[in-house]
C-alpha atoms as a PDB file:
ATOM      1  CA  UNK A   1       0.000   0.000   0.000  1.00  0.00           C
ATOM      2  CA  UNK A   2       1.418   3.373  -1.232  1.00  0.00           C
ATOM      3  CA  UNK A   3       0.516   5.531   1.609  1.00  0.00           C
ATOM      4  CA  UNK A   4       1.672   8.740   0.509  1.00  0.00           C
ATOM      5  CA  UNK A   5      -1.769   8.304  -1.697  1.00  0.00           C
ATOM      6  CA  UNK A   6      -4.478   7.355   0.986  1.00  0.00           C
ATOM      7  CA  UNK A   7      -6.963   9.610   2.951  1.00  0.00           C
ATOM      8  CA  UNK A   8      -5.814   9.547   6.174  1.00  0.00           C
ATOM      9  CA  UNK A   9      -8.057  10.592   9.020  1.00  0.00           C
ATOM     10  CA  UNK A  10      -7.102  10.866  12.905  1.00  0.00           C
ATOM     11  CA  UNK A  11      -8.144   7.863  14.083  1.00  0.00           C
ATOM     12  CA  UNK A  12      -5.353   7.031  11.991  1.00  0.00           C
ATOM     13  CA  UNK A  13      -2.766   8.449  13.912  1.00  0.00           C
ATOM     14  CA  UNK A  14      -1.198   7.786  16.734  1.00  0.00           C
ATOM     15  CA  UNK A  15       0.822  10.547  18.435  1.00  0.00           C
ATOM     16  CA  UNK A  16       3.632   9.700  21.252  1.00  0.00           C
ATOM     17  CA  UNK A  17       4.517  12.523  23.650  1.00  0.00           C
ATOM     18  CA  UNK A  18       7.823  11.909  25.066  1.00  0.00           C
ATOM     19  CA  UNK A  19       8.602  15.035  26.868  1.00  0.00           C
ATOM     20  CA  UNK A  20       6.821  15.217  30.654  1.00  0.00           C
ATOM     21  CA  UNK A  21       3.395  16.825  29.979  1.00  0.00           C
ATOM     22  CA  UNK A  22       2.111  17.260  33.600  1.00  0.00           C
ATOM     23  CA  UNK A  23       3.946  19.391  36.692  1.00  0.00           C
ATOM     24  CA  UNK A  24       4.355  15.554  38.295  1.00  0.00           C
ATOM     25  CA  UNK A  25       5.807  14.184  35.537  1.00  0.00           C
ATOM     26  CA  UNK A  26       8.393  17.135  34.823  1.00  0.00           C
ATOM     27  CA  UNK A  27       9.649  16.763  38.619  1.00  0.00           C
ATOM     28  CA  UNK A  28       9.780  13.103  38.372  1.00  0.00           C
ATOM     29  CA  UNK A  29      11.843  13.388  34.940  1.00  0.00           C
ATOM     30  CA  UNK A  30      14.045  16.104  36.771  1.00  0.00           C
ATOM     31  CA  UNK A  31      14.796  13.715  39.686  1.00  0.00           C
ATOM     32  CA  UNK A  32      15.350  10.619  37.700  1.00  0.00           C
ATOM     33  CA  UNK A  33      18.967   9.287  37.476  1.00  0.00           C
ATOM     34  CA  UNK A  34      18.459   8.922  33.584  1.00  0.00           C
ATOM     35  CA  UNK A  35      20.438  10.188  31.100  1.00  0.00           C
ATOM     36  CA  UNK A  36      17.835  13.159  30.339  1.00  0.00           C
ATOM     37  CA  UNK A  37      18.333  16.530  28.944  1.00  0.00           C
ATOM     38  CA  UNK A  38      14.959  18.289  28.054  1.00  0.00           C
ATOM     39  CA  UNK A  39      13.765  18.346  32.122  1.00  0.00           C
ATOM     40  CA  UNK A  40      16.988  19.991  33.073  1.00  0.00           C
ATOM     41  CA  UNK A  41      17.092  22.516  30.272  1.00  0.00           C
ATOM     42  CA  UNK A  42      13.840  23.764  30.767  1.00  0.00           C
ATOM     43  CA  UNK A  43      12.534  25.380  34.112  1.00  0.00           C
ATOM     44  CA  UNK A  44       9.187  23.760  35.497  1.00  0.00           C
ATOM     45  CA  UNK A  45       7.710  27.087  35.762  1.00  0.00           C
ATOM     46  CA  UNK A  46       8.699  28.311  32.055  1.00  0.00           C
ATOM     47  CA  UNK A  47       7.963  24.311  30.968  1.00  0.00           C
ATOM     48  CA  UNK A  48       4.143  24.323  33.124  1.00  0.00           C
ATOM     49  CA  UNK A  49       3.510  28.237  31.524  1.00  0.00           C
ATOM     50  CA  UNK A  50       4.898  27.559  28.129  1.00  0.00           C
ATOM     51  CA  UNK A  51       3.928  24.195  27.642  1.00  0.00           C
ATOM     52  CA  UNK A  52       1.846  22.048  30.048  1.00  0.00           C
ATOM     53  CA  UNK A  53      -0.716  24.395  30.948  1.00  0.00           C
ATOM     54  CA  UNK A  54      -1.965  25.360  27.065  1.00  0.00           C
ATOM     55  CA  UNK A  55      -1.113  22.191  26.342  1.00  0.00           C
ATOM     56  CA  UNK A  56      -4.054  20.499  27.879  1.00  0.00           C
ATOM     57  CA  UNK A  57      -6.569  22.034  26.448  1.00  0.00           C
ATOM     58  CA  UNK A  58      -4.986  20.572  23.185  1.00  0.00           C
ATOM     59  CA  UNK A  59      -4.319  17.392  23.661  1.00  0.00           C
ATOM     60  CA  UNK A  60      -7.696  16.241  25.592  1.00  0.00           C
ATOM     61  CA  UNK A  61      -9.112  18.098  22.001  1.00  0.00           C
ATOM     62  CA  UNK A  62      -7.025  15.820  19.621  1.00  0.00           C
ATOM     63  CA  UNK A  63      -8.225  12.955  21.434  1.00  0.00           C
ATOM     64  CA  UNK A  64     -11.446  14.054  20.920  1.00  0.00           C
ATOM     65  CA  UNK A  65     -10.782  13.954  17.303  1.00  0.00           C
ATOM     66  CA  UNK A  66     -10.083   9.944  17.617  1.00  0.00           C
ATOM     67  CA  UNK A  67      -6.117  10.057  17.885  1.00  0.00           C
ATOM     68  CA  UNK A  68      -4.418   8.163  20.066  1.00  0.00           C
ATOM     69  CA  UNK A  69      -2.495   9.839  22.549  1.00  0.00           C
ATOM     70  CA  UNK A  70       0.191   8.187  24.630  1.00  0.00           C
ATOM     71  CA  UNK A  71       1.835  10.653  27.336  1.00  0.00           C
ATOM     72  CA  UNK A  72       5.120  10.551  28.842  1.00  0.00           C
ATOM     73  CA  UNK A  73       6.192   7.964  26.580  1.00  0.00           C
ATOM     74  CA  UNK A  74       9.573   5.557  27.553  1.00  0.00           C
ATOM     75  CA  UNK A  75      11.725   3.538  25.389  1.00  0.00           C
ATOM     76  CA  UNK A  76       9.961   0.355  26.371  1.00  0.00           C
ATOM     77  CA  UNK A  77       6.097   2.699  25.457  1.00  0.00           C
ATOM     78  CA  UNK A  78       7.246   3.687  22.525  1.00  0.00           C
ATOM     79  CA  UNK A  79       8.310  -0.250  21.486  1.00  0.00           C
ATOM     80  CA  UNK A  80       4.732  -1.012  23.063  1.00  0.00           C
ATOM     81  CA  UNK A  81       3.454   1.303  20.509  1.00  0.00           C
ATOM     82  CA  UNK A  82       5.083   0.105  17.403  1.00  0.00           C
ATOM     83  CA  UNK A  83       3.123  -3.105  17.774  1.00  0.00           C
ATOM     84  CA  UNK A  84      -0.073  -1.491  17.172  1.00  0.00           C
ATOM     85  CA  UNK A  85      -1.991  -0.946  14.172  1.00  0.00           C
ATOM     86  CA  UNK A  86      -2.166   2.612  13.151  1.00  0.00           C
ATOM     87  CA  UNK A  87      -1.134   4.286   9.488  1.00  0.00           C
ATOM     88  CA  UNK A  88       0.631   7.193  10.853  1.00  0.00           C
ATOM     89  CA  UNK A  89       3.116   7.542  14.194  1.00  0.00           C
ATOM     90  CA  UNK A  90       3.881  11.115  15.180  1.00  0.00           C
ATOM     91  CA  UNK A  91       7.066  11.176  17.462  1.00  0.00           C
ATOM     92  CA  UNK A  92       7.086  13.920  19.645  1.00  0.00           C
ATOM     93  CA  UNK A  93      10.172  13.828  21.575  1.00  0.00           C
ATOM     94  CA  UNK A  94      13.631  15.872  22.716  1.00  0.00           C
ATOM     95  CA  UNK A  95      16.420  15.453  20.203  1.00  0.00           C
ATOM     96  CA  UNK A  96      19.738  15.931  22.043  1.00  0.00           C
ATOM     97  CA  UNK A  97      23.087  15.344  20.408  1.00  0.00           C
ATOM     98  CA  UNK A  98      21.231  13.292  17.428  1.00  0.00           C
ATOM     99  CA  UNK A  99      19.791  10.756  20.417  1.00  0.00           C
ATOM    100  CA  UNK A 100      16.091  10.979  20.973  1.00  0.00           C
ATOM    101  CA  UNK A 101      14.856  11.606  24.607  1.00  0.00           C
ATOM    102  CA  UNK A 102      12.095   9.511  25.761  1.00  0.00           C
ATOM    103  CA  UNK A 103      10.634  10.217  29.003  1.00  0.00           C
ATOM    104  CA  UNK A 104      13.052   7.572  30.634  1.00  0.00           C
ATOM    105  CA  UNK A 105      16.059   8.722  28.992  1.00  0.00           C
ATOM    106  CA  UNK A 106      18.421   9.163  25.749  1.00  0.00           C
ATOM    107  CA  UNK A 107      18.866   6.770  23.600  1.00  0.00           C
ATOM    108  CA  UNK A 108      21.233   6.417  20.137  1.00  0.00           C
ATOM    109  CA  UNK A 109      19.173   6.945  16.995  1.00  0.00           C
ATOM    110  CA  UNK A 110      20.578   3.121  16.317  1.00  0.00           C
ATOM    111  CA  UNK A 111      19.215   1.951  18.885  1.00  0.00           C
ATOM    112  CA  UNK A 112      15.300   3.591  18.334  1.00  0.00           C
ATOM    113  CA  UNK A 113      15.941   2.027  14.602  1.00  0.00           C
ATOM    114  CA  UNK A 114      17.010  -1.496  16.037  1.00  0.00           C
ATOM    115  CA  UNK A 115      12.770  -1.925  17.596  1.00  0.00           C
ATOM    116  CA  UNK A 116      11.658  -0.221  14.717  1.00  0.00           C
ATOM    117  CA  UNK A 117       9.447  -2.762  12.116  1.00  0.00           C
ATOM    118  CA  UNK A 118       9.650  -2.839   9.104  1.00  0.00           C
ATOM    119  CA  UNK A 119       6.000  -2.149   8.483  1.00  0.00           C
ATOM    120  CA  UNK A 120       4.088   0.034   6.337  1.00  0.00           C
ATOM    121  CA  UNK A 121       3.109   3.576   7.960  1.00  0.00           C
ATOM    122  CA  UNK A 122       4.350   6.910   8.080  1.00  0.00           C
ATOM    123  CA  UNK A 123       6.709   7.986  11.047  1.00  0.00           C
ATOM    124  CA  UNK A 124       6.404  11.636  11.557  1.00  0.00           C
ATOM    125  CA  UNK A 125       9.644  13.050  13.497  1.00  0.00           C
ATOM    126  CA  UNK A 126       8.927  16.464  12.395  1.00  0.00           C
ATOM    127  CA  UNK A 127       8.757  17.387  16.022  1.00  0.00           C
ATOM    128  CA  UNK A 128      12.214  16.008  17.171  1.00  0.00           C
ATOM    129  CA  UNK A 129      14.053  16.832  14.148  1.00  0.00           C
ATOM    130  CA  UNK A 130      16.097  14.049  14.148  1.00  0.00           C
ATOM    131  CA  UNK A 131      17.584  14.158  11.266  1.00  0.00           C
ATOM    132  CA  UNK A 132      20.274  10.711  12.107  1.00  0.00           C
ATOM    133  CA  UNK A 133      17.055   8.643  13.285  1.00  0.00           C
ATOM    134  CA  UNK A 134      15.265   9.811   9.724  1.00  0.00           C
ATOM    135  CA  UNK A 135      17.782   8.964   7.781  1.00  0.00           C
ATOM    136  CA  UNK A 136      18.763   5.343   9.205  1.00  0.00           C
ATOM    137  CA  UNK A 137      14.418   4.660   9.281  1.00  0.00           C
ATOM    138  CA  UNK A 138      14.973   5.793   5.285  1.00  0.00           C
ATOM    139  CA  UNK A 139      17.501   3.889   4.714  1.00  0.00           C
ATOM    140  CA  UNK A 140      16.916   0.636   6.708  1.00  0.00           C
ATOM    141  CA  UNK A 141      12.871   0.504   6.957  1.00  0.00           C
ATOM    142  CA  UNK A 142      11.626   0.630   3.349  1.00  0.00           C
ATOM    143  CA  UNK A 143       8.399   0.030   3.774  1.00  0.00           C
ATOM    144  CA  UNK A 144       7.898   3.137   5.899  1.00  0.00           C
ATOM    145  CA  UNK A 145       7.332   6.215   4.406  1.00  0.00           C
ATOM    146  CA  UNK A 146       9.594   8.856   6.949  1.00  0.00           C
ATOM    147  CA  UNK A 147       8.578  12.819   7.259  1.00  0.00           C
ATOM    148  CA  UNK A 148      10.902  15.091   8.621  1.00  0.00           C
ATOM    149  CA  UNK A 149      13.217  17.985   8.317  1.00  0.00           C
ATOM    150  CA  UNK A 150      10.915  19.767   6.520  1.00  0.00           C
ATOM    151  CA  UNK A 151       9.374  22.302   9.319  1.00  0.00           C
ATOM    152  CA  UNK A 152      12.815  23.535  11.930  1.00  0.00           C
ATOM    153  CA  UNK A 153      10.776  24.920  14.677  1.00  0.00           C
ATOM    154  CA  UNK A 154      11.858  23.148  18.331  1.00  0.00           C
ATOM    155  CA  UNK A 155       9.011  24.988  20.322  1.00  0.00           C
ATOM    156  CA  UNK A 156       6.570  22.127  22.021  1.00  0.00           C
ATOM    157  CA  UNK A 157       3.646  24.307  22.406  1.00  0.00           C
ATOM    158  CA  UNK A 158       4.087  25.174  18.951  1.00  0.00           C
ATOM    159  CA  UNK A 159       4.199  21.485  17.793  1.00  0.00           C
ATOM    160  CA  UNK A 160       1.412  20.646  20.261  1.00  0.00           C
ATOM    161  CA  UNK A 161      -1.310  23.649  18.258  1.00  0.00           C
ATOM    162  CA  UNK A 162       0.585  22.671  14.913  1.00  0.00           C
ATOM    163  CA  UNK A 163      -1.024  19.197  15.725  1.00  0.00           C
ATOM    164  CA  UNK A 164      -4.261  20.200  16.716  1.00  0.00           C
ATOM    165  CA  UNK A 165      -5.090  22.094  13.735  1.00  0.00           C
ATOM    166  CA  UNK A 166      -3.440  19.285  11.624  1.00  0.00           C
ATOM    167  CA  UNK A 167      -5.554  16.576  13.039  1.00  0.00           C
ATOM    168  CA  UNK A 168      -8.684  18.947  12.619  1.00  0.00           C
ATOM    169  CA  UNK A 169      -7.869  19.444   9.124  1.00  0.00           C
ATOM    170  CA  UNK A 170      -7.542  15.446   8.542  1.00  0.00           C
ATOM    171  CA  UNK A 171     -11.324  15.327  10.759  1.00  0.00           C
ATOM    172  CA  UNK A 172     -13.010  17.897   8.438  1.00  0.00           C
ATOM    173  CA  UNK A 173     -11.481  17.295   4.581  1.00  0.00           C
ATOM    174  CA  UNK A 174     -10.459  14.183   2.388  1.00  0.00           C
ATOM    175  CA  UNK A 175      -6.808  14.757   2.398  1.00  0.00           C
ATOM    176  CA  UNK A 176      -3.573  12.661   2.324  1.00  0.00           C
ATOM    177  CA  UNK A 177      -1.286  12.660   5.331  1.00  0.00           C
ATOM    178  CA  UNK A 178       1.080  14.782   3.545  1.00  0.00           C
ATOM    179  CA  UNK A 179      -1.079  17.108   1.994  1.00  0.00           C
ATOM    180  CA  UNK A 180      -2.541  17.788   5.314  1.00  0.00           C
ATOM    181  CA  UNK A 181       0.737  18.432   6.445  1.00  0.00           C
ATOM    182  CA  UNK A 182       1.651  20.930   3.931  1.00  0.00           C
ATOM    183  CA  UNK A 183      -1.866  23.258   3.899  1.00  0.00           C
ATOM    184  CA  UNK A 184      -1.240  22.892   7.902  1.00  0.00           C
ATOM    185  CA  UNK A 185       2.238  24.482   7.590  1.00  0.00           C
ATOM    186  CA  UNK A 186       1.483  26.988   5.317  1.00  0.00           C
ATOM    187  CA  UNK A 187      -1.692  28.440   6.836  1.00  0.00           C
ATOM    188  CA  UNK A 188      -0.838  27.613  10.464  1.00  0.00           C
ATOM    189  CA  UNK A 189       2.322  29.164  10.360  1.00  0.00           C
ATOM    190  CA  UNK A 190       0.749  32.414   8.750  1.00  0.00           C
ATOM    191  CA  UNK A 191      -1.928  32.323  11.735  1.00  0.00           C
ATOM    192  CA  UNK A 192       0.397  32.387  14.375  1.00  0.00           C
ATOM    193  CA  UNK A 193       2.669  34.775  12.499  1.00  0.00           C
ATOM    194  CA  UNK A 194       5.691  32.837  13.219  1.00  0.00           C
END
């Protein structure tokens, strides 16, 4: 199946929110004796204001759309997830020193590739921007179709509302993933002014 060509909708989708996306969950991360970076880069109080707090709102709003959300996703969650059924698998994680950040720590792009299937769907890391994880899924996986690179912004709360007016898009018209992705960038992007 040549996805790149099907009418995706959001039940569709799943999306996997690595980062900590509650005040308990950000302390927990901070406190861990993982290898993290995100929690101690970011300040609760800048991460609840900027992040958590309008956050909500969105994600309870996707879900309501029919996507399936996963929050505070590990290593071993994110493996969990791959053994679903979905078309399209939105990472939205921490990219530090090309290794992604899942809620339980970093791990090698290699490594994220080794659980990887070979499956068909379309693994959205526009969020991460993980450009070493892209290219080895690319190269390695070639039954998936990869999007990334395409869209440089590293803002969550930006990704988050990028999201939630992608995944109403997909609710409301007959679109393609990617298609949905482009109209999204170019008219979100102009709404926000950023």
């Amino acid at each position: 199946m040549e996805l790149s060509s099907v009418i995706i909708k959001p039940a569709d989708c799943i999306l996997a929110i690595a980062i900590p996306t509650t005040k308990k969950s950000f302390l927990a991360n901070l406190n861990s004796v993982n290898d993290i970076d995100f929690t101690r880069r970011n300040l609760l109080q800048m991460h609840t204001k900027e992040f958590i707090k309008p956050a909500k709102g969105a994600i309870k709003r996707i879900i309501n759309k029919g996507v399936e959300i996963h929050k505070d996703v590990s290593f071993n969650d994110f493996n969990n997830i791959l053994k679903k059924n979905f078309k399209a698998l939105i990472l939205f994680a921490h990219n530090f020193n090309d290794r992604i950040e899942f809620y339980d720590g970093l791990y090698e792009a290699q490594t994220v590739n080794a659980i990887i299937p070979n499956k068909v769907f379309i693994f959205d890391l526009n969020s991460c921007n993980c450009d070493t994880l892209a290219e080895l899924v690319s190269a390695t996986k070639t039954n998936i179709v990869t999007k990334y690179g395409q869209y440089r912004k590293t803002i969550p709360l930006y990704w988050i509302l990028f999201y939630e007016y992608f995944f109403e898009l997909l609710n409301q018209k007959q679109l393609t993933y990617f298609d949905a992705m482009q109209y999204t960038y170019n008219n979100f992007s102009k709404k926000l002014l950023i």
